[in-house]
Protein backbone atom coordinates (compact mmCIF):
# COMPACT_ATOMS: atom_id res chain seq x y z
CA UNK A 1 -16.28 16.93 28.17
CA UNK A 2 -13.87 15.52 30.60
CA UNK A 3 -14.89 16.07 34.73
CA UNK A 4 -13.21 14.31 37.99
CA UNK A 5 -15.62 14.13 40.57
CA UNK A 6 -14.27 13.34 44.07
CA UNK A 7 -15.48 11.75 46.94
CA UNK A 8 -14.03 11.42 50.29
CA UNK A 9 -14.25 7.86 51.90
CA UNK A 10 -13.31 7.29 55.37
CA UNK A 11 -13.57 5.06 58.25
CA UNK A 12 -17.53 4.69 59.11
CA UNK A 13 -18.97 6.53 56.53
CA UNK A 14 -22.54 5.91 55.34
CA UNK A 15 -21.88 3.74 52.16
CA UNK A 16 -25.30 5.18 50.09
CA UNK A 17 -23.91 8.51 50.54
CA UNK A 18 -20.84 7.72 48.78
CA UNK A 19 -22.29 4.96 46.39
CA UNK A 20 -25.55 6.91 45.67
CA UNK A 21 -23.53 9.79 43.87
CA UNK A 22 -21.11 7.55 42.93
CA UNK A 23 -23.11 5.54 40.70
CA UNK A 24 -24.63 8.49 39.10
CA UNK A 25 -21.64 10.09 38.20
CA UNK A 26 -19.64 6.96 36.71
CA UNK A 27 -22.64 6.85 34.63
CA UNK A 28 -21.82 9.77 32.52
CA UNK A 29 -19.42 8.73 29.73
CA UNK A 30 -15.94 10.27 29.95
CA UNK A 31 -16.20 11.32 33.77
CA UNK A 32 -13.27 9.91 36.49
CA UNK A 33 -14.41 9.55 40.15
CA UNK A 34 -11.89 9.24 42.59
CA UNK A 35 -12.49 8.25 46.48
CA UNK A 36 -9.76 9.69 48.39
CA UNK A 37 -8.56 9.09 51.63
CA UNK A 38 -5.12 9.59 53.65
CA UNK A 39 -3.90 7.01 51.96
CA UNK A 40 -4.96 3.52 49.53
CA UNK A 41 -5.79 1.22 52.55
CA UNK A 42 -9.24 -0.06 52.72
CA UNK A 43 -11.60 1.49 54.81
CA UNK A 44 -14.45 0.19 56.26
CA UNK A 45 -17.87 2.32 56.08
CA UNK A 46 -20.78 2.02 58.74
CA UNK A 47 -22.29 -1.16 57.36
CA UNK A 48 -19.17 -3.08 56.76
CA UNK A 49 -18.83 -2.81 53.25
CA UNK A 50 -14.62 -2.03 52.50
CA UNK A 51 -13.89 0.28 50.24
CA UNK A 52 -10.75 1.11 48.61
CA UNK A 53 -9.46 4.66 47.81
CA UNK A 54 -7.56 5.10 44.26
CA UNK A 55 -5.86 8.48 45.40
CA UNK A 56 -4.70 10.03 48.77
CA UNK A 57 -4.78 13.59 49.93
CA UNK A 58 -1.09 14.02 48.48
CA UNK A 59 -1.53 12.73 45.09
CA UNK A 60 -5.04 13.06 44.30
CA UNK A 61 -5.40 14.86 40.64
CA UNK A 62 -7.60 18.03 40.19
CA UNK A 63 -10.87 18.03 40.74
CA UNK A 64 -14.18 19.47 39.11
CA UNK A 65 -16.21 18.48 42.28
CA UNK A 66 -15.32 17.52 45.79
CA UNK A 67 -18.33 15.52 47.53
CA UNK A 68 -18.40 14.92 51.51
CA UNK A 69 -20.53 12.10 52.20
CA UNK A 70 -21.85 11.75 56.08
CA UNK A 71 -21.90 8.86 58.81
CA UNK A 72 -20.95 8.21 61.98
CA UNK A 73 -17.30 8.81 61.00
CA UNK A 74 -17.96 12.06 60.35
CA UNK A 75 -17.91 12.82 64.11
CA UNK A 76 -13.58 12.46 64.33
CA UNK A 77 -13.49 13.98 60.82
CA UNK A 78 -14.86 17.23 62.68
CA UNK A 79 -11.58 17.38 64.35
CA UNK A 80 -8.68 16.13 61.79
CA UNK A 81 -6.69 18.83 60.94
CA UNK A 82 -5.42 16.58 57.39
CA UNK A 83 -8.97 16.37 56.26
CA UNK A 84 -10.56 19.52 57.09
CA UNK A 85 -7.07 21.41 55.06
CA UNK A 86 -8.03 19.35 52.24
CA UNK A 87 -11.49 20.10 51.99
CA UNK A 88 -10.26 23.77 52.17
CA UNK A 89 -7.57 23.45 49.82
CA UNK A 90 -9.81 21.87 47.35
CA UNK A 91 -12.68 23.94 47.83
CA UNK A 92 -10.65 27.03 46.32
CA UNK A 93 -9.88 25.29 43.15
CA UNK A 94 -12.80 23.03 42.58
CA UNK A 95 -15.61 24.18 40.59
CA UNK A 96 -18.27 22.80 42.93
CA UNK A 97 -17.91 21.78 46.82
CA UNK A 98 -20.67 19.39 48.02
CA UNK A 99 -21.77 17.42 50.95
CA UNK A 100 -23.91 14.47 51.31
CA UNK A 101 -25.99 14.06 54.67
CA UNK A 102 -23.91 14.87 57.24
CA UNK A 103 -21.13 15.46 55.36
CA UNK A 104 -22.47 19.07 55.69
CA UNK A 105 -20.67 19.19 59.16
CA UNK A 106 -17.40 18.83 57.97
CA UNK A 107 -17.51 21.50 55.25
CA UNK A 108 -19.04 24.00 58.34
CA UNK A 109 -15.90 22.75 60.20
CA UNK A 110 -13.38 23.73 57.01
CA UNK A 111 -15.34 27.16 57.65
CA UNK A 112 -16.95 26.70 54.07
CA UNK A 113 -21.00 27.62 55.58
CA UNK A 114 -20.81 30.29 56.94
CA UNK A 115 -23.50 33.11 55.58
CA UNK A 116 -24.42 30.18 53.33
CA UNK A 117 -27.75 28.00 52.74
CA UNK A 118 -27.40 24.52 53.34
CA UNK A 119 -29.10 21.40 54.29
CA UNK A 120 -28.19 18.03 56.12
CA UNK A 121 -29.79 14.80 57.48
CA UNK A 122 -32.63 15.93 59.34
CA UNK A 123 -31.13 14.66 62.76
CA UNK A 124 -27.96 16.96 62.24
CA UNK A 125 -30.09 19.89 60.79
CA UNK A 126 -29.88 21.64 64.20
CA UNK A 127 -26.01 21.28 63.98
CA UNK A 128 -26.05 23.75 60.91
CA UNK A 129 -26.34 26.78 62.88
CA UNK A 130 -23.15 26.05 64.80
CA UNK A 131 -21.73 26.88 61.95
CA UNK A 132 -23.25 30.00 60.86
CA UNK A 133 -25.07 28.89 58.04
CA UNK A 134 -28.43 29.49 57.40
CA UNK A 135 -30.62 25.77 57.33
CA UNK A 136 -32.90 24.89 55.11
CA UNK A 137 -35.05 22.37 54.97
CA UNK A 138 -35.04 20.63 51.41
CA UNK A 139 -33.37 17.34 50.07
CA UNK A 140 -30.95 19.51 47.36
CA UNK A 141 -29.57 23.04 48.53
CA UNK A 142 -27.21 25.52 45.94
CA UNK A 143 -25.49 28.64 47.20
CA UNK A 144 -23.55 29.44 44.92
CA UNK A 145 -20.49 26.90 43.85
CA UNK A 146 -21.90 24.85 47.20
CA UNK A 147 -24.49 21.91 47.10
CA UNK A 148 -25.84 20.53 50.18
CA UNK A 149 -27.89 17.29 49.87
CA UNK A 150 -30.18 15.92 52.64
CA UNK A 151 -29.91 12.53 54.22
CA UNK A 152 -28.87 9.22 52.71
CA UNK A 153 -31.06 8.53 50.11
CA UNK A 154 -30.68 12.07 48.80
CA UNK A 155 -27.26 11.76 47.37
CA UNK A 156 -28.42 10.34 44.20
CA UNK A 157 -31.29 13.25 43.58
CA UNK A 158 -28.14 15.90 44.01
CA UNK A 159 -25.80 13.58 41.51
CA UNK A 160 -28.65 13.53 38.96
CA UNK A 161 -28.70 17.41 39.74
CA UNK A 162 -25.13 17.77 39.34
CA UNK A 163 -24.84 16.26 36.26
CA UNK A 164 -27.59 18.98 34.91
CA UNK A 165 -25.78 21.85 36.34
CA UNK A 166 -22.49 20.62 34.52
CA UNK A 167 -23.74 18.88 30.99
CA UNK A 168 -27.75 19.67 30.81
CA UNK A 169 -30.60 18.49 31.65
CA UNK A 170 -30.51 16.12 28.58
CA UNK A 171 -27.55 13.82 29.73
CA UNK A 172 -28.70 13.78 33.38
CA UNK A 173 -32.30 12.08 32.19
CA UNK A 174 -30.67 9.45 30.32
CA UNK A 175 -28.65 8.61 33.36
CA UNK A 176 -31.59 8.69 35.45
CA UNK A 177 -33.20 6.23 32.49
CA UNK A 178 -30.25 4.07 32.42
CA UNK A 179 -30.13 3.86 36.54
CA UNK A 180 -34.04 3.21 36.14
CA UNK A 181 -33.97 6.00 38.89
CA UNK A 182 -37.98 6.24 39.69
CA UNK A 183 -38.28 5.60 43.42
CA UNK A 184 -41.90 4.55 44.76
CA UNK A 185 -41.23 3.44 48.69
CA UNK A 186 -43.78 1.35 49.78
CA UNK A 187 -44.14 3.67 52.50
CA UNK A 188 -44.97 7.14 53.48
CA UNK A 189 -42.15 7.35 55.98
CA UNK A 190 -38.90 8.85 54.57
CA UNK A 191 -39.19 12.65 56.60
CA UNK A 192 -39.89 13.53 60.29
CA UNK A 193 -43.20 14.80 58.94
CA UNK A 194 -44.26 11.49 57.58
CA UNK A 195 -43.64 9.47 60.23
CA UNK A 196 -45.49 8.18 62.79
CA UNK A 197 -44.44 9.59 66.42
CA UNK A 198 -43.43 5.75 67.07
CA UNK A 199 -41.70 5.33 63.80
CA UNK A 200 -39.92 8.74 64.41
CA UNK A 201 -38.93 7.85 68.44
CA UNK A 202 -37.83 4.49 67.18
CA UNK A 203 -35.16 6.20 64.47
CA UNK A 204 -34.22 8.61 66.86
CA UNK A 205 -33.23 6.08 69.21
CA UNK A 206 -31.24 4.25 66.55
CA UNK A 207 -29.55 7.15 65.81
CA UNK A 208 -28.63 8.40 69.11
CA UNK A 209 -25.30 7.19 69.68
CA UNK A 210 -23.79 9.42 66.95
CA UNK A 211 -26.05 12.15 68.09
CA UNK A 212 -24.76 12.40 71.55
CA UNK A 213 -21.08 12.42 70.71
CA UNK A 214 -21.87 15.36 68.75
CA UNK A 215 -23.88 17.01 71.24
CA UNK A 216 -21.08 16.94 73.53
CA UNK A 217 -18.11 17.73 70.94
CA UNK A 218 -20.75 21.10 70.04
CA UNK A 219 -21.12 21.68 73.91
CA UNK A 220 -17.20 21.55 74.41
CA UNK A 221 -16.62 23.74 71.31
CA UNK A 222 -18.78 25.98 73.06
CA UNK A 223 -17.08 26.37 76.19
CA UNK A 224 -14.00 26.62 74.74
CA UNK A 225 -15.36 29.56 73.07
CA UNK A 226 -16.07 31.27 75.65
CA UNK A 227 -13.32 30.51 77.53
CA UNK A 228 -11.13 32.05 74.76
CA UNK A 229 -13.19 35.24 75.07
CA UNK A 230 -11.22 38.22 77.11
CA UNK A 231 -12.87 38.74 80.69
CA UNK A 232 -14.80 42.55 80.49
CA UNK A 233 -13.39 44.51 83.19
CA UNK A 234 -15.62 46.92 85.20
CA UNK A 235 -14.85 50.22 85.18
């Protein structure tokens, strides 16, 4: 069976959130991934690696899945009008819309959470709301023809999941054997819960930057909200 999954790559995006599902999917034999973009210049994600899309909003073929990986570019993608009518275009004739980290934001932004159950990095969680879905705290989330993974690290746990919701569980284990896919951190660290109050400051603080732009861009949306609203006359 033929599938073409599809990920979006942009400027600043978290590279493990693309390459994570990435990997897992070009695992399975016979399946095409695409990263689209705008259009087939390099882009370069969070960390500096460059990555090159092989279709563009305009030409890029059907797709089985559409995945929205998360970063600090995510933040613009919130307000781009191109991407946000692709992801809603695409959403109506995929089989399955996903989001990686906070990739969940821009799929509540294409108006594609709301009433729904989702998940997102654990610093953005709060942001889910704003969009009137319903959060919920676990690293893989399904609502129907939506998947929601938590942060980062949980892309590949939702492409080994994928891959069981499309071809079985069969097929996904022996491309969790072939990725050796058995993760033992050193570490209990890896959630707000297992963290140490310094460890958990010290991440917050890393992470503020991209925090605080959202903050405001929510606070704005807000006001403009409710400066759209009609003023209640007294009788």
């Amino acid at each position: 069976m033929s599938l073409r999954f599809g990920i979006l790559v942009f400027p600043n995006v978290q590279q493990l959130d693309l390459t994570g599902p990435y990997e897992v999917m070009a695992t399975v034999k016979g399946t095409e991934v695409e990263l689209i973009w705008k259009d087939r210049n390099p882009v370069m994600s969070s960390t500096r690696l460059s990555l090159t899309p092989t279709a563009t909003f305009d030409d890029c073929p059907p797709l089985d899945v559409l995945c929205i990986p998360g970063g600090g570019g995510v933040n613009v993608l919130l307000e781009d009008k191109a991407v946000l009518d692709f992801v809603c275009e695409r959403a109506g004739q995929a089989r399955y819309i996903t989001s990686v980290c906070s990739g969940a934001l821009v799929l509540g932004a294409a108006g594609l959470l709301k009433g729904k159950r989702a998940t997102t990095h654990w610093y953005a969680h709060d942001f889910l709301e704003e969009f009137g879905a319903i959060p919920v705290d676990a690293r893989i989330v399904e609502d129907g023809k939506l998947i929601t993974a938590g942060g980062v690290t949980s892309g590949v746990d939702f492409g080994l999941a994928l891959v069981a919701r499309l071809l079985g569980q069969a097929e996904a284990e022996v491309v969790q054997l072939s990725l050796e896919y058995a993760p033992a951190p050193p570490f209990r660290s890896g959630t707000p819960a297992e963290a140490s109050p310094a460890v958990l400051a010290e991440a917050k603080q890393r992470l503020s930057g991209s925090r605080r732009v959202r903050e405001e861009m929510f606070a704005r949306w807000r006001r403009e909200r409710a400066a759209a609203m009609p003023t209640r006359i007294r009788p």
